[in-house]
N, C-alpha and C. Protein backbone atom coordinates (compact mmCIF):
# COMPACT_ATOMS: atom_id res chain seq x y z
N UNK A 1 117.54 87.48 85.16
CA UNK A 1 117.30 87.10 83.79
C UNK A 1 115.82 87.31 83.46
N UNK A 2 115.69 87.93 82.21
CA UNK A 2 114.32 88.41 82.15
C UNK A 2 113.47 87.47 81.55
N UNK A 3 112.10 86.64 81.30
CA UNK A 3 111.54 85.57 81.12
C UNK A 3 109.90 86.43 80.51
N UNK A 4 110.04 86.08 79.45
CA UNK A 4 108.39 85.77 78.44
C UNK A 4 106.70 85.65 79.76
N UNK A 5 105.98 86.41 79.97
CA UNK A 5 104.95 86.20 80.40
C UNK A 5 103.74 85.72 79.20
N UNK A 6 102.56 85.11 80.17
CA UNK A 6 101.67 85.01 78.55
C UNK A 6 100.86 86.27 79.09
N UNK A 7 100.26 86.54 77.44
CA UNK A 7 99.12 87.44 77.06
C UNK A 7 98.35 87.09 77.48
N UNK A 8 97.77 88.08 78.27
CA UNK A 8 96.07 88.37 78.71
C UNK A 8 95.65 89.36 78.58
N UNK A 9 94.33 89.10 78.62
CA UNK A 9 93.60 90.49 78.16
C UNK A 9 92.66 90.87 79.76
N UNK A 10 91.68 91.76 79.57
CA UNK A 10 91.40 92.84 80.45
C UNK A 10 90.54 91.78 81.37
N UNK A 11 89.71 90.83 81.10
CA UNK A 11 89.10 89.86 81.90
C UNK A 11 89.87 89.15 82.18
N UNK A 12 91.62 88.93 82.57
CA UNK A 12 92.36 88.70 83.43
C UNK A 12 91.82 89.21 85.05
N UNK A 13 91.47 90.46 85.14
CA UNK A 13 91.31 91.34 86.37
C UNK A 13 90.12 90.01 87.33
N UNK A 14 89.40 89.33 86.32
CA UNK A 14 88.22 89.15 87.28
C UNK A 14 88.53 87.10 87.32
N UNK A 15 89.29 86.84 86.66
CA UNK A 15 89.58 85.29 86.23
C UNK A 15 91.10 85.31 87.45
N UNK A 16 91.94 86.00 87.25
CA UNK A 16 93.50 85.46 87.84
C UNK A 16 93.19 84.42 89.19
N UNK A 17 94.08 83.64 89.18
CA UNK A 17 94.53 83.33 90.95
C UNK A 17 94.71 84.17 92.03
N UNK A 18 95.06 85.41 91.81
CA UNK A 18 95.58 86.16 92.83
C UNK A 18 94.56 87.85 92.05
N UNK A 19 93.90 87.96 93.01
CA UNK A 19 93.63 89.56 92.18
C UNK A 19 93.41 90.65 94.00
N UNK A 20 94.79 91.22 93.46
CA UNK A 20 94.84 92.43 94.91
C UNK A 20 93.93 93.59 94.17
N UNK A 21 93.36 94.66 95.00
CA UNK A 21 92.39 95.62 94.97
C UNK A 21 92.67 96.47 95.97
N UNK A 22 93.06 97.62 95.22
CA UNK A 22 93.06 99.15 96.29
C UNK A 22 92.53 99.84 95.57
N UNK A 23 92.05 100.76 96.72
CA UNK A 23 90.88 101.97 96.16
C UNK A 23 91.85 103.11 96.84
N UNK A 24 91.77 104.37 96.54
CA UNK A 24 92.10 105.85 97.56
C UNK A 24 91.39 106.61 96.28
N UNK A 25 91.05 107.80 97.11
CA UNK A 25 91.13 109.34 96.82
C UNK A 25 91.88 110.14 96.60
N UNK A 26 91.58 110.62 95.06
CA UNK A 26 92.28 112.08 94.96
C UNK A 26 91.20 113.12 94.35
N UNK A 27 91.85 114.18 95.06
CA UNK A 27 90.76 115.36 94.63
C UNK A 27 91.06 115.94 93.41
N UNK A 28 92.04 115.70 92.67
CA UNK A 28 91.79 115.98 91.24
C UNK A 28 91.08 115.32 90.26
N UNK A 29 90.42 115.49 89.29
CA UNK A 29 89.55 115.33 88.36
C UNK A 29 89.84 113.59 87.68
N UNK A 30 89.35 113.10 86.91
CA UNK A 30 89.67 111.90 86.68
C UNK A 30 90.46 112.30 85.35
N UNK A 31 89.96 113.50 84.38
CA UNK A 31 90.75 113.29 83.23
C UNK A 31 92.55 114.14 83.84
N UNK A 32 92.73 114.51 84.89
CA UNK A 32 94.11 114.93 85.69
C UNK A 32 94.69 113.72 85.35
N UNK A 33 94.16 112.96 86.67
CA UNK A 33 94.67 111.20 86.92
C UNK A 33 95.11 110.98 85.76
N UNK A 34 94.03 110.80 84.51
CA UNK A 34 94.16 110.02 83.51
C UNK A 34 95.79 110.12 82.74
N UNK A 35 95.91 111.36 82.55
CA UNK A 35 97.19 112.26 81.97
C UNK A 35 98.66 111.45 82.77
N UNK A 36 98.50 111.87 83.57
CA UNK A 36 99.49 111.76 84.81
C UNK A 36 99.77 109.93 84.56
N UNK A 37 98.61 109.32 84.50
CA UNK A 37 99.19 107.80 84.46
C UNK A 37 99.53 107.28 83.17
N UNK A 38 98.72 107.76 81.86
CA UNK A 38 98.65 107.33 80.83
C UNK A 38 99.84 108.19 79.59
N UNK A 39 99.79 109.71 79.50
CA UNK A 39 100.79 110.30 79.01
C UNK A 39 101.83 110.80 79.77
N UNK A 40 102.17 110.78 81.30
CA UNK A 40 103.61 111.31 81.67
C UNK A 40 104.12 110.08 82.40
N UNK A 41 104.06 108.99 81.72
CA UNK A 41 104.84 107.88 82.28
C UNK A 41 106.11 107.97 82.62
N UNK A 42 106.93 109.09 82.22
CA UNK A 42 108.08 109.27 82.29
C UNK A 42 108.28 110.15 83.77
N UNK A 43 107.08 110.62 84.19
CA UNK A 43 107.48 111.23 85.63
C UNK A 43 106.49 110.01 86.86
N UNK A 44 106.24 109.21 86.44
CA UNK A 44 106.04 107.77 87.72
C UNK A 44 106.91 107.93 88.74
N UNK A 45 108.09 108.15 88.71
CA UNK A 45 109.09 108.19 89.61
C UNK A 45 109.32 109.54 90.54
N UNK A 46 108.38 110.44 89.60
CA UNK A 46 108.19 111.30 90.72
C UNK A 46 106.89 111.55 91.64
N UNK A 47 105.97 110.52 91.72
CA UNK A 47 104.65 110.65 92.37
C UNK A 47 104.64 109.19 92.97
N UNK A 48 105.67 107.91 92.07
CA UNK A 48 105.23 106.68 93.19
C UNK A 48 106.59 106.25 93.16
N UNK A 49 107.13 105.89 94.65
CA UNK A 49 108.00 105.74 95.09
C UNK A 49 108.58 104.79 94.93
N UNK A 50 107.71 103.77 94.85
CA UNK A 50 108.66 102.30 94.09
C UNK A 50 109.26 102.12 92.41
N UNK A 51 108.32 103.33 91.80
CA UNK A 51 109.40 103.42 90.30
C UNK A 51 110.55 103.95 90.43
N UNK A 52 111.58 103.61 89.87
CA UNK A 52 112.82 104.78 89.85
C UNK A 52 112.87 105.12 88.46
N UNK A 53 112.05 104.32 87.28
CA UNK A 53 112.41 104.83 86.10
C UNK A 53 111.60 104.33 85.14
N UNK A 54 110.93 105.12 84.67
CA UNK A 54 109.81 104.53 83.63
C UNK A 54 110.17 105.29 82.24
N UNK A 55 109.40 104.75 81.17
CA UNK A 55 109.46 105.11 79.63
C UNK A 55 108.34 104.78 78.85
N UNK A 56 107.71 105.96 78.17
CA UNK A 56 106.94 105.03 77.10
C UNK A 56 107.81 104.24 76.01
N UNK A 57 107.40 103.17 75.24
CA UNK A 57 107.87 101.95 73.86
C UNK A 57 106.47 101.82 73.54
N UNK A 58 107.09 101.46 72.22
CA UNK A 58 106.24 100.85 71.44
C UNK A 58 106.37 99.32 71.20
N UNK A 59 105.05 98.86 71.46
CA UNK A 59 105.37 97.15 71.42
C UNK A 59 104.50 96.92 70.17
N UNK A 60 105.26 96.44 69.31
CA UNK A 60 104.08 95.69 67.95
C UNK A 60 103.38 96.40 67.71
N UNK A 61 103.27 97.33 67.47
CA UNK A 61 102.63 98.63 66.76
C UNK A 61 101.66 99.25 67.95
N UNK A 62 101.58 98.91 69.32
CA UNK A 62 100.86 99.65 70.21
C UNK A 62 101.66 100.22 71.35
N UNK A 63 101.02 100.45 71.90
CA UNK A 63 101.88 101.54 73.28
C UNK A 63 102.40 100.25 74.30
N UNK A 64 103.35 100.51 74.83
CA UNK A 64 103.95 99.95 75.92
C UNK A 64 104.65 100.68 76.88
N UNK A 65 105.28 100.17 77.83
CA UNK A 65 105.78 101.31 78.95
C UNK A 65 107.00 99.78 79.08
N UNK A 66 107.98 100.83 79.65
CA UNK A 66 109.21 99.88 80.15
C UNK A 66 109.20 100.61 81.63
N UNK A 67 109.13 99.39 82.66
CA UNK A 67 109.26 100.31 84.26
C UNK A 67 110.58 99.29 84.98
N UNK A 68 111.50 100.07 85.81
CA UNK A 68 112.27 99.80 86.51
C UNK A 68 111.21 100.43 88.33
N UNK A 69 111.72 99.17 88.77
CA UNK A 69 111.30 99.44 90.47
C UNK A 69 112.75 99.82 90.87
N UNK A 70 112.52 100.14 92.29
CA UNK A 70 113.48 100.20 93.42
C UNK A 70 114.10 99.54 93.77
N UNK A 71 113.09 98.28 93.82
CA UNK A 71 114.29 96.94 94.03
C UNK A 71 114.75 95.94 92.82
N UNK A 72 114.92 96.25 91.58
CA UNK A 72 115.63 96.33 90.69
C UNK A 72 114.48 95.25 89.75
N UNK A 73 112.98 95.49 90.02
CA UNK A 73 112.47 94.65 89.31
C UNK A 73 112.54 95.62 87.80
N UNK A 74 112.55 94.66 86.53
CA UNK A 74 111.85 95.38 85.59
C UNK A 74 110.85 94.52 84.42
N UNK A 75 110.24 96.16 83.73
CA UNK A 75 108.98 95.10 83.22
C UNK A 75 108.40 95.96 82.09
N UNK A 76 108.72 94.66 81.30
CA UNK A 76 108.06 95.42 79.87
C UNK A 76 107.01 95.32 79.97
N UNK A 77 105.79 96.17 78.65
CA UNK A 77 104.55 96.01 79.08
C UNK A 77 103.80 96.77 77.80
N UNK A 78 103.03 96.31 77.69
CA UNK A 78 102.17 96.45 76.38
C UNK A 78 100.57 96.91 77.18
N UNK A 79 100.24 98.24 76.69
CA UNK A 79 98.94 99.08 77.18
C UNK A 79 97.69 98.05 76.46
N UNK A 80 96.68 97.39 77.23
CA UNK A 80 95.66 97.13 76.57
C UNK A 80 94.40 97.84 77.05
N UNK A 81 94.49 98.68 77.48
CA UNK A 81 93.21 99.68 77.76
C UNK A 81 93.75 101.20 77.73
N UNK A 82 93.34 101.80 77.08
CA UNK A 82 93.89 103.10 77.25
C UNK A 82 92.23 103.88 77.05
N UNK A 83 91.34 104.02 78.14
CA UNK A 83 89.98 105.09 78.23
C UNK A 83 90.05 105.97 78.25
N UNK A 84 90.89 107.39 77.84
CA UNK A 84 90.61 108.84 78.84
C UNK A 84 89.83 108.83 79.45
N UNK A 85 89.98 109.75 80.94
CA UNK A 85 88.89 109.79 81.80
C UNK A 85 88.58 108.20 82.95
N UNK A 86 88.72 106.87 82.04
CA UNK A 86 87.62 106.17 83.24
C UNK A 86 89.17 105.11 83.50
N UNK A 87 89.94 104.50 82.44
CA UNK A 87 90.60 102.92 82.61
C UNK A 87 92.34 103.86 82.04
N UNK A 88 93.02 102.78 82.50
CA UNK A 88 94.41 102.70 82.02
C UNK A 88 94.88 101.23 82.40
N UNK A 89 94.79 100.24 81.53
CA UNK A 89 95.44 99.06 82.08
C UNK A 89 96.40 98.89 81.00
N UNK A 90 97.44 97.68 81.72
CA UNK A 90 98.64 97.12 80.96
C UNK A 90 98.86 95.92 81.33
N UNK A 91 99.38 94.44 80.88
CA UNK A 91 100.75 93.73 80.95
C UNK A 91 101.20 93.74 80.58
N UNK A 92 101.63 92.64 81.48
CA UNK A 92 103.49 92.55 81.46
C UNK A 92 103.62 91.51 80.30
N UNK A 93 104.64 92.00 79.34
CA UNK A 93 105.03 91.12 78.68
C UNK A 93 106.31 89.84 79.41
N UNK A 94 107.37 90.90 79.46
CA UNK A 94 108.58 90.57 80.22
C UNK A 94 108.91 91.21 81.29
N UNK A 95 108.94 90.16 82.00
CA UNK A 95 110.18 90.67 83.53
C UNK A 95 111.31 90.10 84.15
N UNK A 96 111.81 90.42 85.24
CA UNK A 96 112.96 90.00 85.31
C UNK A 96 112.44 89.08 87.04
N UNK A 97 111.38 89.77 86.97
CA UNK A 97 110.77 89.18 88.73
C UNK A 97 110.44 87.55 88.28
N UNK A 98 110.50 86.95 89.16
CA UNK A 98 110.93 84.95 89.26
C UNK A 98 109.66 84.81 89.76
N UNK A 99 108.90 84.03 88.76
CA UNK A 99 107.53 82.83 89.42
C UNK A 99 106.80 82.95 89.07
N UNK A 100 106.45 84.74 88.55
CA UNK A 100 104.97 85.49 87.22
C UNK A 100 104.81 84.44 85.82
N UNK A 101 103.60 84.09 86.37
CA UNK A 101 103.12 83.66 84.65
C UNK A 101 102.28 84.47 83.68
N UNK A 102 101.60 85.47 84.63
CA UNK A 102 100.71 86.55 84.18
C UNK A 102 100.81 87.65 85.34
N UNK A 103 100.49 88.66 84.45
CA UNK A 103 100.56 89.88 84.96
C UNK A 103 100.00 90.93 84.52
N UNK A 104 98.56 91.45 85.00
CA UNK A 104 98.23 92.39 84.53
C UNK A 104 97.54 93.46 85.52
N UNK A 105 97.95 95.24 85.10
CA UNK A 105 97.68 95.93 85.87
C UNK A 105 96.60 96.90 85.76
N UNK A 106 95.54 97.23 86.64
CA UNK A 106 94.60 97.80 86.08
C UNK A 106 93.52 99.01 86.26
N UNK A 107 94.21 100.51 85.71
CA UNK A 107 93.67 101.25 86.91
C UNK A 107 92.27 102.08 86.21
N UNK A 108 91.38 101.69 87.37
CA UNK A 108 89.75 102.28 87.12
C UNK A 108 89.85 103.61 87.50
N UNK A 109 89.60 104.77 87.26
CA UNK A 109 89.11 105.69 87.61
C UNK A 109 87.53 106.47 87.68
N UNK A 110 87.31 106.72 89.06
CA UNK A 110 85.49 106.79 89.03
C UNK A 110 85.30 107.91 89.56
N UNK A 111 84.55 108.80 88.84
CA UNK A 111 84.46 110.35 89.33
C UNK A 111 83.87 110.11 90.24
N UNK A 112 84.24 111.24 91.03
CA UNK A 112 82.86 111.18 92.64
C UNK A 112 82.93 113.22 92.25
N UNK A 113 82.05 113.90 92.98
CA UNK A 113 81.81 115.11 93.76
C UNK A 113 82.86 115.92 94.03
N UNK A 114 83.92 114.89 94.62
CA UNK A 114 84.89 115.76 94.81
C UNK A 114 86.54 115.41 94.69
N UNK A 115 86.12 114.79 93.73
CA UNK A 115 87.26 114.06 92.61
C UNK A 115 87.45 112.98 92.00
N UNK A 116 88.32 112.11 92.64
CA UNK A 116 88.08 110.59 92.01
C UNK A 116 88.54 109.30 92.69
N UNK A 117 88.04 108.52 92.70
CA UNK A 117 88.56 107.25 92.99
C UNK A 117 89.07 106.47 92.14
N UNK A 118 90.26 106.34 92.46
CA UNK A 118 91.15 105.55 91.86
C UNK A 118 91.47 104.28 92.49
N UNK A 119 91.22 102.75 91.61
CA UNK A 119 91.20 101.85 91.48
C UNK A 119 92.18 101.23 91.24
N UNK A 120 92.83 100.52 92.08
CA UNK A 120 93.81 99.60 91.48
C UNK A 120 94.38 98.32 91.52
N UNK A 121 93.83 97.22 90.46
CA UNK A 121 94.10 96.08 90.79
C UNK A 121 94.96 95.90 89.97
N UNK A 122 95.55 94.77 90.98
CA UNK A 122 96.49 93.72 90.13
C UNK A 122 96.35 92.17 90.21
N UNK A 123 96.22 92.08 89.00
CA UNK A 123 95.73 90.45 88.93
C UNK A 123 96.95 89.38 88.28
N UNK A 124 97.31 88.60 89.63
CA UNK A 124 98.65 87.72 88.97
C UNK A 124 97.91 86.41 88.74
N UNK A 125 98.89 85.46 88.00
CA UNK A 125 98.60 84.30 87.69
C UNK A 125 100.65 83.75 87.91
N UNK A 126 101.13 82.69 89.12
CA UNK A 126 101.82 82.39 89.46
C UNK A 126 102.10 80.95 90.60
N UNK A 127 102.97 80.47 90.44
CA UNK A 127 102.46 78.97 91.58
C UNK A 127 102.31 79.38 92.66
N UNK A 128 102.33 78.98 93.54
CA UNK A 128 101.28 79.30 95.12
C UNK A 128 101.96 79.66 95.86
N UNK A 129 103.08 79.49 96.09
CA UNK A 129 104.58 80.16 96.67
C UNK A 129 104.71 81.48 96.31
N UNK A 130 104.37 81.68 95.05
CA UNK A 130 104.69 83.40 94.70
C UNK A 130 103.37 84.12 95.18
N UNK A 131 102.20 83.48 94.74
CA UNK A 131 100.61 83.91 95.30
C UNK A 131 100.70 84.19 96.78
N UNK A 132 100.88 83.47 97.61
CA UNK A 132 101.06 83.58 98.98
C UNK A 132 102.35 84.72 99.40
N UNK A 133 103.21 84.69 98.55
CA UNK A 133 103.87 85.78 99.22
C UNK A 133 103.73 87.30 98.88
N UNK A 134 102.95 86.99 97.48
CA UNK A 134 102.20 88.80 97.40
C UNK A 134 101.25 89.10 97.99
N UNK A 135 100.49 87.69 98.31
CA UNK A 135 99.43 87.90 99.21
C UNK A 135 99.76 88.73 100.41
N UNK A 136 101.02 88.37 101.47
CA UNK A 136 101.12 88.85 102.94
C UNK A 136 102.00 89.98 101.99
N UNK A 137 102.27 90.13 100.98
CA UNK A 137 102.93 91.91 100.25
C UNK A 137 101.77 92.95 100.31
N UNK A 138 100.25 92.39 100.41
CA UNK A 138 99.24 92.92 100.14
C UNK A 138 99.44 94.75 101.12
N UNK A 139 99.25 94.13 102.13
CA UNK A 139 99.40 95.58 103.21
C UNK A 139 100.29 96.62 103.02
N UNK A 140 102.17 96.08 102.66
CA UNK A 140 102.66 96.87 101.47
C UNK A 140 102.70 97.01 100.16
N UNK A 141 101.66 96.88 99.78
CA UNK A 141 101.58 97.15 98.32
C UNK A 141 100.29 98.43 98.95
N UNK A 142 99.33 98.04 99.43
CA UNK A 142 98.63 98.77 99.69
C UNK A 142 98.42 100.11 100.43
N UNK A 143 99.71 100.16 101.00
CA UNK A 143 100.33 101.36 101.75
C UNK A 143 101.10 102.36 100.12
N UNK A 144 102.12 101.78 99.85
CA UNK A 144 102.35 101.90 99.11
C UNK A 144 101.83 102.78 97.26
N UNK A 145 100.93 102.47 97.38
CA UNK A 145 99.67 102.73 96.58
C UNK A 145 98.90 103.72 97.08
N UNK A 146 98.39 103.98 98.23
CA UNK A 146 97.93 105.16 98.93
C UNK A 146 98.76 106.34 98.87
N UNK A 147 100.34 105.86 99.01
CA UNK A 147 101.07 107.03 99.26
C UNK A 147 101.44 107.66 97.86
N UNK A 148 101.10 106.53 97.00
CA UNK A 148 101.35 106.88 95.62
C UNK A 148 100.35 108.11 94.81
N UNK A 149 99.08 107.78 95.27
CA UNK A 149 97.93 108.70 95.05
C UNK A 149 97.96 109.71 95.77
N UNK A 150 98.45 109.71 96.87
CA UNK A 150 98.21 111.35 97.63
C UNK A 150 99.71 112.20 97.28
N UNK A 151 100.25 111.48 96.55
CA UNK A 151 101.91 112.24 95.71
C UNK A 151 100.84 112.73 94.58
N UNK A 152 100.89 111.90 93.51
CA UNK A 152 99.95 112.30 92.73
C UNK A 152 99.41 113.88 92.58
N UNK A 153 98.64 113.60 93.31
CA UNK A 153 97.60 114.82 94.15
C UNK A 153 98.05 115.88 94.30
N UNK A 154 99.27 116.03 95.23
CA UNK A 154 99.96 116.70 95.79
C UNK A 154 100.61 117.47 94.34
N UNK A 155 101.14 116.61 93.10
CA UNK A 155 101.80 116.98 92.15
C UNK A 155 100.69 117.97 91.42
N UNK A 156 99.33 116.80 90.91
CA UNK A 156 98.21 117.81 90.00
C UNK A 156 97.65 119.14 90.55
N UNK A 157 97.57 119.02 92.06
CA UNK A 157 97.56 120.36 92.62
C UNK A 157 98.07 121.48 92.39
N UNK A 158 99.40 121.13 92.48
CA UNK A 158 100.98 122.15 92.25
C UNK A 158 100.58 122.81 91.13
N UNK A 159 100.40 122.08 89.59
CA UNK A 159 101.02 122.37 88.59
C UNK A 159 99.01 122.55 88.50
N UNK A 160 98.02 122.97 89.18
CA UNK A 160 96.46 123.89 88.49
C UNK A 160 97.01 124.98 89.25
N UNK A 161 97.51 125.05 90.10
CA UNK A 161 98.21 126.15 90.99
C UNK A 161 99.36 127.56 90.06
N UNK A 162 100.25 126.57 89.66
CA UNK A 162 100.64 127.19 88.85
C UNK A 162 100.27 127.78 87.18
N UNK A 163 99.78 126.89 87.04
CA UNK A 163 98.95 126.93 85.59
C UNK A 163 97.61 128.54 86.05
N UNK A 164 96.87 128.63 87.25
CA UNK A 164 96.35 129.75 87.71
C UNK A 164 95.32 129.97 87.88
């Protein structure tokens, strides 16, 4: 059953109870990244393995994304950062996952030399039972997330490859 989260905004990332942080590398450009996370939401499912199905919506006159996971979480979500080039963050409005009071996701992108670092936190707000168990999720989330960026990669590669 899906349940109302509250609104937060982008200084959620540095305030939450719970704020996980992964960093990786990809050697494509940051405005690549940017594309790939912010306008082809609809191919998530083919670069990170825990989406099976994403969509852009429109929430209240701004951008939102609707995402289905693997293990049948889902989650509406309203874009409150959209940077080309540097940020892409969102929450969650609604989900169907049990114990979230907040939820927001937040990805930095930072050019380097020889591509980019990509940033990604997630900052929950939930009782201590749910905190503690994303906490020991940390290592898979964080695996997870690595393998997500070097798909990525692997994809923006393909398609400068083909492009020529």
């Amino acid at each position: 059953m899906a349940h109302g989260l509250r609104p937060v905004g982008l200084d959620f990332t540095e305030t939450a109870p719970l704020r996980l942080v992964f960093a990786s590398h990809a050697a494509a450009a940051p405005g690549e990244v940017y594309r790939a996370l912010a306008a082809e939401v609809e191919a998530w499912p083919q670069w990170f393995r825990a989406v099976s199905w994403a969509r852009p919506v429109e929430r209240e006159g701004r951008a939102g994304r609707e995402v289905l996971l693997r293990g049948g979480g889902r989650f509406l979500e309203t874009v409150i950062a959209a940077e080309p080039v540097t940020r892409y963050a969102y929450r969650t409005d609604e989900t169907n996952a049990p114990g979230l009071r907040a939820l927001l996701e937040d990805w930095l992108l930072i050019p380097t030399g020889s591509g980019t670092i990509v940033r990604w936190t997630v900052a929950v707000d939930a009782p201590a039972p749910v905190r503690l168990a994303l906490g020991l999720a940390r290592p898979g989330l964080g695996h997870a997330f690595r393998g997500a960026v070097r798909s990525l990669d692997r994809r923006l590669a393909e398609a400068r490859r083909r492009a020529g």
